[in-house]
PDB file of N, CA and C in Angstrom:
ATOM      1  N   UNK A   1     -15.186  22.862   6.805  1.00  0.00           N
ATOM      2  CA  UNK A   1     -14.836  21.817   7.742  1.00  0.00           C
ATOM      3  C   UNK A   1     -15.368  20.474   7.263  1.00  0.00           C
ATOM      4  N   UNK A   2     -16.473  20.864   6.898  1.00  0.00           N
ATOM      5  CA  UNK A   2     -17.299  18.949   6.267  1.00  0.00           C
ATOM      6  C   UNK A   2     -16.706  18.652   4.931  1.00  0.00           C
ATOM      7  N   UNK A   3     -15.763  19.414   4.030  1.00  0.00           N
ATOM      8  CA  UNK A   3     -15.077  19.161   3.086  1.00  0.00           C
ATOM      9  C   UNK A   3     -14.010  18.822   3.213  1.00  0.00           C
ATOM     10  N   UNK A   4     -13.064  19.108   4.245  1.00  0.00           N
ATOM     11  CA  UNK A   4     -12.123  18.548   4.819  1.00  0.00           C
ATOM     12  C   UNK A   4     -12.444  16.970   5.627  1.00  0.00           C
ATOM     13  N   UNK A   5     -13.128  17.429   6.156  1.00  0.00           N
ATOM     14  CA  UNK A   5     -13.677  15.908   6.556  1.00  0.00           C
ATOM     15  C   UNK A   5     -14.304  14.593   5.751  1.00  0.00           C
ATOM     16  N   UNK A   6     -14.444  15.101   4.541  1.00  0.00           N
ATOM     17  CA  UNK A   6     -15.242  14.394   3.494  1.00  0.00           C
ATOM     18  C   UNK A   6     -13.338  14.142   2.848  1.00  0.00           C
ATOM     19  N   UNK A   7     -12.648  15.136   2.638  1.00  0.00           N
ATOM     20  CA  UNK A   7     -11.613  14.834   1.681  1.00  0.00           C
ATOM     21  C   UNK A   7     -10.507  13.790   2.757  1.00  0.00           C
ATOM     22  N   UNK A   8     -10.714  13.798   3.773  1.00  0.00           N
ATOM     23  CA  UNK A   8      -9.823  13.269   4.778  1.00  0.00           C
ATOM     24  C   UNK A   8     -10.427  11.651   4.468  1.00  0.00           C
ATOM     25  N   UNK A   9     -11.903  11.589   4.610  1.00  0.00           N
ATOM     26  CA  UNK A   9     -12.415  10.065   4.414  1.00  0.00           C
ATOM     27  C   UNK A   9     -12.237   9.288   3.359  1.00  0.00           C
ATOM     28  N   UNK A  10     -12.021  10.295   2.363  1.00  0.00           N
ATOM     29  CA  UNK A  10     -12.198   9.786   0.438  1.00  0.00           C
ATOM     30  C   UNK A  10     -10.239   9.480   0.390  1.00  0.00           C
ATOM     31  N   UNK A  11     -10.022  10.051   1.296  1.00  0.00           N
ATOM     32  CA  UNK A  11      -8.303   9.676   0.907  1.00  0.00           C
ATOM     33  C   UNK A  11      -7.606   8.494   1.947  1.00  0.00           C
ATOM     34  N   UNK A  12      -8.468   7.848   3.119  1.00  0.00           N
ATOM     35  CA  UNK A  12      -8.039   7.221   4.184  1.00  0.00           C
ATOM     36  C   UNK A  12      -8.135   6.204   3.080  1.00  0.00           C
ATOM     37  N   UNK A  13      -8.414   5.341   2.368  1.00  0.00           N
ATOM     38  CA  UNK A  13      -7.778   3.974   1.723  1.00  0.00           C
ATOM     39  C   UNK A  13      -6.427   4.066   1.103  1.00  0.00           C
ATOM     40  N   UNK A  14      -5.937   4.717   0.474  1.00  0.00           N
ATOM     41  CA  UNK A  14      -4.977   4.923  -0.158  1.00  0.00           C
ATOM     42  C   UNK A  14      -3.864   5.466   0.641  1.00  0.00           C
ATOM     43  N   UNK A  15      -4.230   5.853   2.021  1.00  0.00           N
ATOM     44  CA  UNK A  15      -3.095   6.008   3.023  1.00  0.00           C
ATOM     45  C   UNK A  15      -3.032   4.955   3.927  1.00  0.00           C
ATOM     46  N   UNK A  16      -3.961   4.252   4.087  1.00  0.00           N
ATOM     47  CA  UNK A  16      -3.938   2.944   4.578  1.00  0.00           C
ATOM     48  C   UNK A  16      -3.136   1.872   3.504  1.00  0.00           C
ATOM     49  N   UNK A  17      -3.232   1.796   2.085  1.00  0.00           N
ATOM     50  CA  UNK A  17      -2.394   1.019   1.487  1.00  0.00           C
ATOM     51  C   UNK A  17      -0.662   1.602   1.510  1.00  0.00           C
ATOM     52  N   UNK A  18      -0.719   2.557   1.589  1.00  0.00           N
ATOM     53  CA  UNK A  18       0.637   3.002   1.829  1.00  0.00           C
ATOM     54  C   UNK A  18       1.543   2.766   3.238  1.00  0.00           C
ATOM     55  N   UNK A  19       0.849   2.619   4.434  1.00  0.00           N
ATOM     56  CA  UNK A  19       0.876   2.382   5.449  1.00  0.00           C
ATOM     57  C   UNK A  19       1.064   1.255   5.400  1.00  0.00           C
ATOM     58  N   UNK A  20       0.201   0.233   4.576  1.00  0.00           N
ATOM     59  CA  UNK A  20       0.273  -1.239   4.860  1.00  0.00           C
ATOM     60  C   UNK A  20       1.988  -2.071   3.873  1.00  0.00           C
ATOM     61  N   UNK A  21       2.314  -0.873   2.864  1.00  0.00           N
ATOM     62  CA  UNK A  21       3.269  -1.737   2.267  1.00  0.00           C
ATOM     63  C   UNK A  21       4.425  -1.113   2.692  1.00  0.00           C
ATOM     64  N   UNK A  22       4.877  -0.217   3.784  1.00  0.00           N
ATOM     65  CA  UNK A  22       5.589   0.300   4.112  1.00  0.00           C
ATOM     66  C   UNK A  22       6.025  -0.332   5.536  1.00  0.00           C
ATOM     67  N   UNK A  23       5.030  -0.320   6.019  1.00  0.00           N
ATOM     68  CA  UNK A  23       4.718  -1.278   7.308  1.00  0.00           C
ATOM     69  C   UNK A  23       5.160  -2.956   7.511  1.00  0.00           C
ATOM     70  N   UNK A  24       5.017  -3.283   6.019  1.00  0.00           N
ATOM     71  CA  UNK A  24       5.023  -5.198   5.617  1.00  0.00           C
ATOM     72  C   UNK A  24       6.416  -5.075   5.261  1.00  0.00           C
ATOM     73  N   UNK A  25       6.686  -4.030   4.436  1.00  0.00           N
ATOM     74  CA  UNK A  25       8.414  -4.077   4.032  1.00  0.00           C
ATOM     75  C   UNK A  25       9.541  -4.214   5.345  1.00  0.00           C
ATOM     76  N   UNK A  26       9.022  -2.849   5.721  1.00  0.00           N
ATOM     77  CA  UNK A  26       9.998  -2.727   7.121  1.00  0.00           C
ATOM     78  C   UNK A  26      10.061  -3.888   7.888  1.00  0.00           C
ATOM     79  N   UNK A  27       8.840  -4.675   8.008  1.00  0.00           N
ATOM     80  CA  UNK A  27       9.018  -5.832   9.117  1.00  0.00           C
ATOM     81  C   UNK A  27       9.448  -7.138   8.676  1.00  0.00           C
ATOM     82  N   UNK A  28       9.771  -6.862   7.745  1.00  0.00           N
ATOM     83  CA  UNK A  28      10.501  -7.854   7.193  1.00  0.00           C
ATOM     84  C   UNK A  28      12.038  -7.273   6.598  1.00  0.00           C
ATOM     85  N   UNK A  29      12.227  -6.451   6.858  1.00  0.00           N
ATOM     86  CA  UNK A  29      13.780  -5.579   6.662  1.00  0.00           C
ATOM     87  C   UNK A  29      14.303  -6.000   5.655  1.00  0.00           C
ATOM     88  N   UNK A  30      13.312  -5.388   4.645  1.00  0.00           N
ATOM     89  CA  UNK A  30      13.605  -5.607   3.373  1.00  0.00           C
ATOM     90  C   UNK A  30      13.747  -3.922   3.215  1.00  0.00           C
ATOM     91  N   UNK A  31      14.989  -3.618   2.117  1.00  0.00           N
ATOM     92  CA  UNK A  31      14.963  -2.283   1.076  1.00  0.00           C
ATOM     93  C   UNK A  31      13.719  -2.368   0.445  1.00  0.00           C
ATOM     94  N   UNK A  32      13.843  -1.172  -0.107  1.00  0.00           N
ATOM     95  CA  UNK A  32      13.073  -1.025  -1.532  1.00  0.00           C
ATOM     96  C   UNK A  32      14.059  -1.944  -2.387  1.00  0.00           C
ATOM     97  N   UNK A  33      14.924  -1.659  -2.225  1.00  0.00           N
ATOM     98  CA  UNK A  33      15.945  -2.654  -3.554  1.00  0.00           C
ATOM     99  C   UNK A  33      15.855  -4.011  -3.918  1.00  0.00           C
ATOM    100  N   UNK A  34      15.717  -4.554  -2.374  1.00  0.00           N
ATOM    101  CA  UNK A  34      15.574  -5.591  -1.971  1.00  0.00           C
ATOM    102  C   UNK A  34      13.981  -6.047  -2.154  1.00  0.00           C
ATOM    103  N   UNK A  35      13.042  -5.820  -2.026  1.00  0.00           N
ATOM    104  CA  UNK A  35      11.810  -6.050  -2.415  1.00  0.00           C
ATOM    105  C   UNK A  35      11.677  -5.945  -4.050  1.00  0.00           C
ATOM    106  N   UNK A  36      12.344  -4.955  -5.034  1.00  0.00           N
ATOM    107  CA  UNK A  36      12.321  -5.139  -6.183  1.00  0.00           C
ATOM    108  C   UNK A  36      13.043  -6.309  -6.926  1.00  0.00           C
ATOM    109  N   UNK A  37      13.967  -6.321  -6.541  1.00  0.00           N
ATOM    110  CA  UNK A  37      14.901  -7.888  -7.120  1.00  0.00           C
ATOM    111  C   UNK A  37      13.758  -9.080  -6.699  1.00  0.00           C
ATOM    112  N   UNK A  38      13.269  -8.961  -5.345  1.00  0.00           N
ATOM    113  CA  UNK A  38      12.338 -10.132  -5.368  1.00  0.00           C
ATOM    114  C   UNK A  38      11.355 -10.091  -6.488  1.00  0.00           C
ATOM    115  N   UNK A  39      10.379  -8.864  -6.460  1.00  0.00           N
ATOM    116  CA  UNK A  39       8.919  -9.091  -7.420  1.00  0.00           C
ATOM    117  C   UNK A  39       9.604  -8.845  -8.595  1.00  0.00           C
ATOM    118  N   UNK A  40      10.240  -8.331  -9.153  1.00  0.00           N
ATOM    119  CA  UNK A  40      10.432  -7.746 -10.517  1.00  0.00           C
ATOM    120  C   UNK A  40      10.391  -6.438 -10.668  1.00  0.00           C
ATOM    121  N   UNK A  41       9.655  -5.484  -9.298  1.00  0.00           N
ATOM    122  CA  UNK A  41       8.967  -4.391  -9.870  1.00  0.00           C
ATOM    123  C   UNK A  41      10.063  -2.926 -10.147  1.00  0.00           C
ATOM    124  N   UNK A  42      10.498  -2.104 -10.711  1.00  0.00           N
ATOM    125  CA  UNK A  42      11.338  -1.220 -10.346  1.00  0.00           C
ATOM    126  C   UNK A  42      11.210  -0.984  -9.157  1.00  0.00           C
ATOM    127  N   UNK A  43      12.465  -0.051  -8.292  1.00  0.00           N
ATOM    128  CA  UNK A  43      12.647   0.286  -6.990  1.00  0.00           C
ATOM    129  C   UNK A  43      12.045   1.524  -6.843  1.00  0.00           C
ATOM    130  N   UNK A  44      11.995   2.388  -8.096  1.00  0.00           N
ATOM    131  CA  UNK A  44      11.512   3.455  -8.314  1.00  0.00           C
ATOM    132  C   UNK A  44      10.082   3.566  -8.091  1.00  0.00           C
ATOM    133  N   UNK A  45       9.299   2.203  -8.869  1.00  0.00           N
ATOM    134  CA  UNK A  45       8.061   2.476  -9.531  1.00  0.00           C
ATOM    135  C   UNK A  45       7.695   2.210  -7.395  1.00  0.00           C
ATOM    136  N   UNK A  46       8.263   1.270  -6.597  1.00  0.00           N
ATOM    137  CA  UNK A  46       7.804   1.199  -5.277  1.00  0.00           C
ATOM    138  C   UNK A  46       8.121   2.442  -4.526  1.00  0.00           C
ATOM    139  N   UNK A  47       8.936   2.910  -4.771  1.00  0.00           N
ATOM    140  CA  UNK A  47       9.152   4.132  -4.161  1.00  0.00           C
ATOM    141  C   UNK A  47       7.884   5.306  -4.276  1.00  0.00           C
ATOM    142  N   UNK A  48       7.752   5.580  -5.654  1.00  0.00           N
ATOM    143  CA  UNK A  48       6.309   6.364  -5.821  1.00  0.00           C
ATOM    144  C   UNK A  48       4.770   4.936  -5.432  1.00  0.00           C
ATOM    145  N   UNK A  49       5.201   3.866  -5.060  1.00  0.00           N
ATOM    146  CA  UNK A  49       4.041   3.636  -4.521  1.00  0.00           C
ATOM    147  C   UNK A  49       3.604   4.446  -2.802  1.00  0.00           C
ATOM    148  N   UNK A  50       5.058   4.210  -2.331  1.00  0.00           N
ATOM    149  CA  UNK A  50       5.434   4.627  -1.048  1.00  0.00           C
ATOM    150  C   UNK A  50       5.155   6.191  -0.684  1.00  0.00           C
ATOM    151  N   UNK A  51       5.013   6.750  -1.957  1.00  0.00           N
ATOM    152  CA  UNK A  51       5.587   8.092  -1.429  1.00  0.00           C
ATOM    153  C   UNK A  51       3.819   8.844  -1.501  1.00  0.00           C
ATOM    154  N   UNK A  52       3.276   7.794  -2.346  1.00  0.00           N
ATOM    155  CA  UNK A  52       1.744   8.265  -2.691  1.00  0.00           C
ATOM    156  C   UNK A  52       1.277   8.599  -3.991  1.00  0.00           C
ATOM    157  N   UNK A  53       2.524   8.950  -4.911  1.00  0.00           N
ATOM    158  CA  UNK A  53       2.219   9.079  -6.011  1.00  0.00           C
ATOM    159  C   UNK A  53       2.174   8.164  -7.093  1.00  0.00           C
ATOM    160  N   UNK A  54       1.679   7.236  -6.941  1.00  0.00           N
ATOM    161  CA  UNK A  54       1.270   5.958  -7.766  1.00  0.00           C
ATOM    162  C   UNK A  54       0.473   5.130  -7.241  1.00  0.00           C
ATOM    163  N   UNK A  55      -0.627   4.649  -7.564  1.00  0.00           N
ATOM    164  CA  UNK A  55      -2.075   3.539  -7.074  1.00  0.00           C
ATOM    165  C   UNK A  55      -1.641   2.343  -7.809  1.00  0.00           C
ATOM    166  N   UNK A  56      -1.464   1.453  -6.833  1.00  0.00           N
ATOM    167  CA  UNK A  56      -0.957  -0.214  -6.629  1.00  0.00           C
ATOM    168  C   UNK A  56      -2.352  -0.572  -8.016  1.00  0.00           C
ATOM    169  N   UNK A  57      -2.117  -1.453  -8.265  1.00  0.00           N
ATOM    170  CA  UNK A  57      -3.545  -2.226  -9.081  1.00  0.00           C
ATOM    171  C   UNK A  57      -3.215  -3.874  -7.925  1.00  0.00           C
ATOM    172  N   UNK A  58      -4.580  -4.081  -7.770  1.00  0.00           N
ATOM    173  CA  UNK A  58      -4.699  -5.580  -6.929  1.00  0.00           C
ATOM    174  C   UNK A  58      -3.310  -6.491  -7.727  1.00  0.00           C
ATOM    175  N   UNK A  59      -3.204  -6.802  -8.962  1.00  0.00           N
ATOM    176  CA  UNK A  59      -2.194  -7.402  -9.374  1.00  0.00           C
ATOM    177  C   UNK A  59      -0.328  -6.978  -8.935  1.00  0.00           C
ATOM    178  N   UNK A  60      -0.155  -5.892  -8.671  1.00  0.00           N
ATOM    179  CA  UNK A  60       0.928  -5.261  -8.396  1.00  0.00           C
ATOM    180  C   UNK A  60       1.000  -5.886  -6.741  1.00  0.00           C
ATOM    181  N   UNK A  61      -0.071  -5.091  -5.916  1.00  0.00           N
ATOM    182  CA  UNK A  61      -0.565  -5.414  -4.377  1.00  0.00           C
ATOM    183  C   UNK A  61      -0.112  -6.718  -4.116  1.00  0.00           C
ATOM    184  N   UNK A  62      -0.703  -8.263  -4.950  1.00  0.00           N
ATOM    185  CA  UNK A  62      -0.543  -9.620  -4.784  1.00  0.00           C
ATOM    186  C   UNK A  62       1.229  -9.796  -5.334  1.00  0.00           C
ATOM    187  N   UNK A  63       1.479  -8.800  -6.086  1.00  0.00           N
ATOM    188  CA  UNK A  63       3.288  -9.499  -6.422  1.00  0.00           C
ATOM    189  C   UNK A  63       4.338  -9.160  -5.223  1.00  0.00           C
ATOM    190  N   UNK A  64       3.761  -7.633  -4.152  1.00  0.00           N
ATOM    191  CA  UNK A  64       4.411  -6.937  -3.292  1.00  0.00           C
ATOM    192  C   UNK A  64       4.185  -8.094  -1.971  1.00  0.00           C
ATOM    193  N   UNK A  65       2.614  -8.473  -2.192  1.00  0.00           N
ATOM    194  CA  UNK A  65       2.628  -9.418  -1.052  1.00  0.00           C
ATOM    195  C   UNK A  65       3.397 -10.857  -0.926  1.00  0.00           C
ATOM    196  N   UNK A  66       3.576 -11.667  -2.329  1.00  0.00           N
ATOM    197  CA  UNK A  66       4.171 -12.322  -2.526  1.00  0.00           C
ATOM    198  C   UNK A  66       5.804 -12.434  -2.482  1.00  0.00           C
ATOM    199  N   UNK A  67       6.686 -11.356  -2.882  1.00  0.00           N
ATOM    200  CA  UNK A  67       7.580 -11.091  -2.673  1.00  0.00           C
ATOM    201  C   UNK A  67       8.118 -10.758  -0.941  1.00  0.00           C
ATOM    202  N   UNK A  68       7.036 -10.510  -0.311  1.00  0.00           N
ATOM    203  CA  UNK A  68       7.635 -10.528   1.435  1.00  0.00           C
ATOM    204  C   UNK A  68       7.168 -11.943   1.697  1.00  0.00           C
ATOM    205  N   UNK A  69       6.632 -12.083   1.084  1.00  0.00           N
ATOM    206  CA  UNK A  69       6.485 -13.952   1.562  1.00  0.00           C
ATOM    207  C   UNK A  69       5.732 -13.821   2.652  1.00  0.00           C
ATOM    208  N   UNK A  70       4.025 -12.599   2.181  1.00  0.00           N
ATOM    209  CA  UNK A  70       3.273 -12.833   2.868  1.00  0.00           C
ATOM    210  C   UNK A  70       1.943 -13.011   2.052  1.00  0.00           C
ATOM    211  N   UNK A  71       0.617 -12.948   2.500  1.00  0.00           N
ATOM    212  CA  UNK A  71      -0.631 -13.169   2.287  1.00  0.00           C
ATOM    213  C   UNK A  71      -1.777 -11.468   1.726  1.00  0.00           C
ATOM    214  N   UNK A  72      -2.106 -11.268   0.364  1.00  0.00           N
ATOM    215  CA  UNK A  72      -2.805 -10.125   0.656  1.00  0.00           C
ATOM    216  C   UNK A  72      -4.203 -10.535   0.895  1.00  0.00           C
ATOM    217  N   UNK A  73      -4.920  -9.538   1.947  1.00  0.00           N
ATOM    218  CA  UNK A  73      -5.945  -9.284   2.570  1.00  0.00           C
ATOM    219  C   UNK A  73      -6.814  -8.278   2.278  1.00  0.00           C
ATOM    220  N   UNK A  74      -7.885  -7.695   1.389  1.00  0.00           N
ATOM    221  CA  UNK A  74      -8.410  -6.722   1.198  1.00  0.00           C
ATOM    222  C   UNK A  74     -10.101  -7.156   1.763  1.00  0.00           C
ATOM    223  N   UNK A  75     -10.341  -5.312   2.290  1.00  0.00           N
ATOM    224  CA  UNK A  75     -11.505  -6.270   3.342  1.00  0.00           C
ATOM    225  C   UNK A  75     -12.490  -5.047   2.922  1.00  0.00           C
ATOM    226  N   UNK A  76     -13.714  -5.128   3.173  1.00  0.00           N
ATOM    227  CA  UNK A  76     -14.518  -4.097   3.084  1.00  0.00           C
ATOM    228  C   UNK A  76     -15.642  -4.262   4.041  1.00  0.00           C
ATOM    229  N   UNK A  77     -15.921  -3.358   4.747  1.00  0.00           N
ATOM    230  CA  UNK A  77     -16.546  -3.187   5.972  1.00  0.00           C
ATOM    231  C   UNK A  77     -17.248  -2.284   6.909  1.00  0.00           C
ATOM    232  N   UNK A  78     -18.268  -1.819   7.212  1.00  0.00           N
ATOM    233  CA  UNK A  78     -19.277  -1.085   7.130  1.00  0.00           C
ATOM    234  C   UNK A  78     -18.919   0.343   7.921  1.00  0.00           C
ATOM    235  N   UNK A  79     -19.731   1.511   6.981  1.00  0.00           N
ATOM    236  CA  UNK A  79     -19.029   2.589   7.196  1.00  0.00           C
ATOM    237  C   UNK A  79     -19.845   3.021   8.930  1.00  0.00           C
ATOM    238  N   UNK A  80     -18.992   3.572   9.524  1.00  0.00           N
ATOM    239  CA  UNK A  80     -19.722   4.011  10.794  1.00  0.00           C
ATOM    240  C   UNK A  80     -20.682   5.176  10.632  1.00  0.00           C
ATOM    241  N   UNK A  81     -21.985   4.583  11.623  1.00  0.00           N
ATOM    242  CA  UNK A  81     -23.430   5.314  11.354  1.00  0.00           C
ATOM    243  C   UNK A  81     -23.529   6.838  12.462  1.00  0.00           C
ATOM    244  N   UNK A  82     -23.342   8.005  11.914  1.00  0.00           N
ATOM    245  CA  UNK A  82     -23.241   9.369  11.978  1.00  0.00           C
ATOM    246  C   UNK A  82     -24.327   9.492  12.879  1.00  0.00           C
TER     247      UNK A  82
END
């Protein structure tokens, strides 16, 4: 159970970035297609960002944010005391 709970915590950033560019796309009703013609990036290579099987690098993150013609935000902030 505390390994599950440990593997659930070690994986909540990376489902939170997936959440967040899936979340920024949609609300701006953009495709995947449509978000790639903007940044440059394949539709594909966003798709496996989307799907989980590929880790954004901050440089990729700032072209996805730029292309919705929004602002990226990365925050770090204290873990809650057990």
């Amino acid at each position: 159970m505390i390994q599950l709970s440990n593997s659930r915590e070690n994986s909540q950033p990376e489902l939170d970035v997936i959440r967040a560019i899936v979340d920024a796309r949609t609300s701006r009703n953009l495709t995947q297609k449509e978000l790639a013609e903007r940044t440059g990036i394949n539709q594909a290579d966003i798709s496996k960002l989307e799907n989980g099987t590929r880790n954004p690098s901050l440089n990729l993150l700032k072209r996805l944010a730029d292309g919705m013609d929004m602002m990226l935000e990365l925050k770090f902030i204290p873990k809650p005391k057990l």
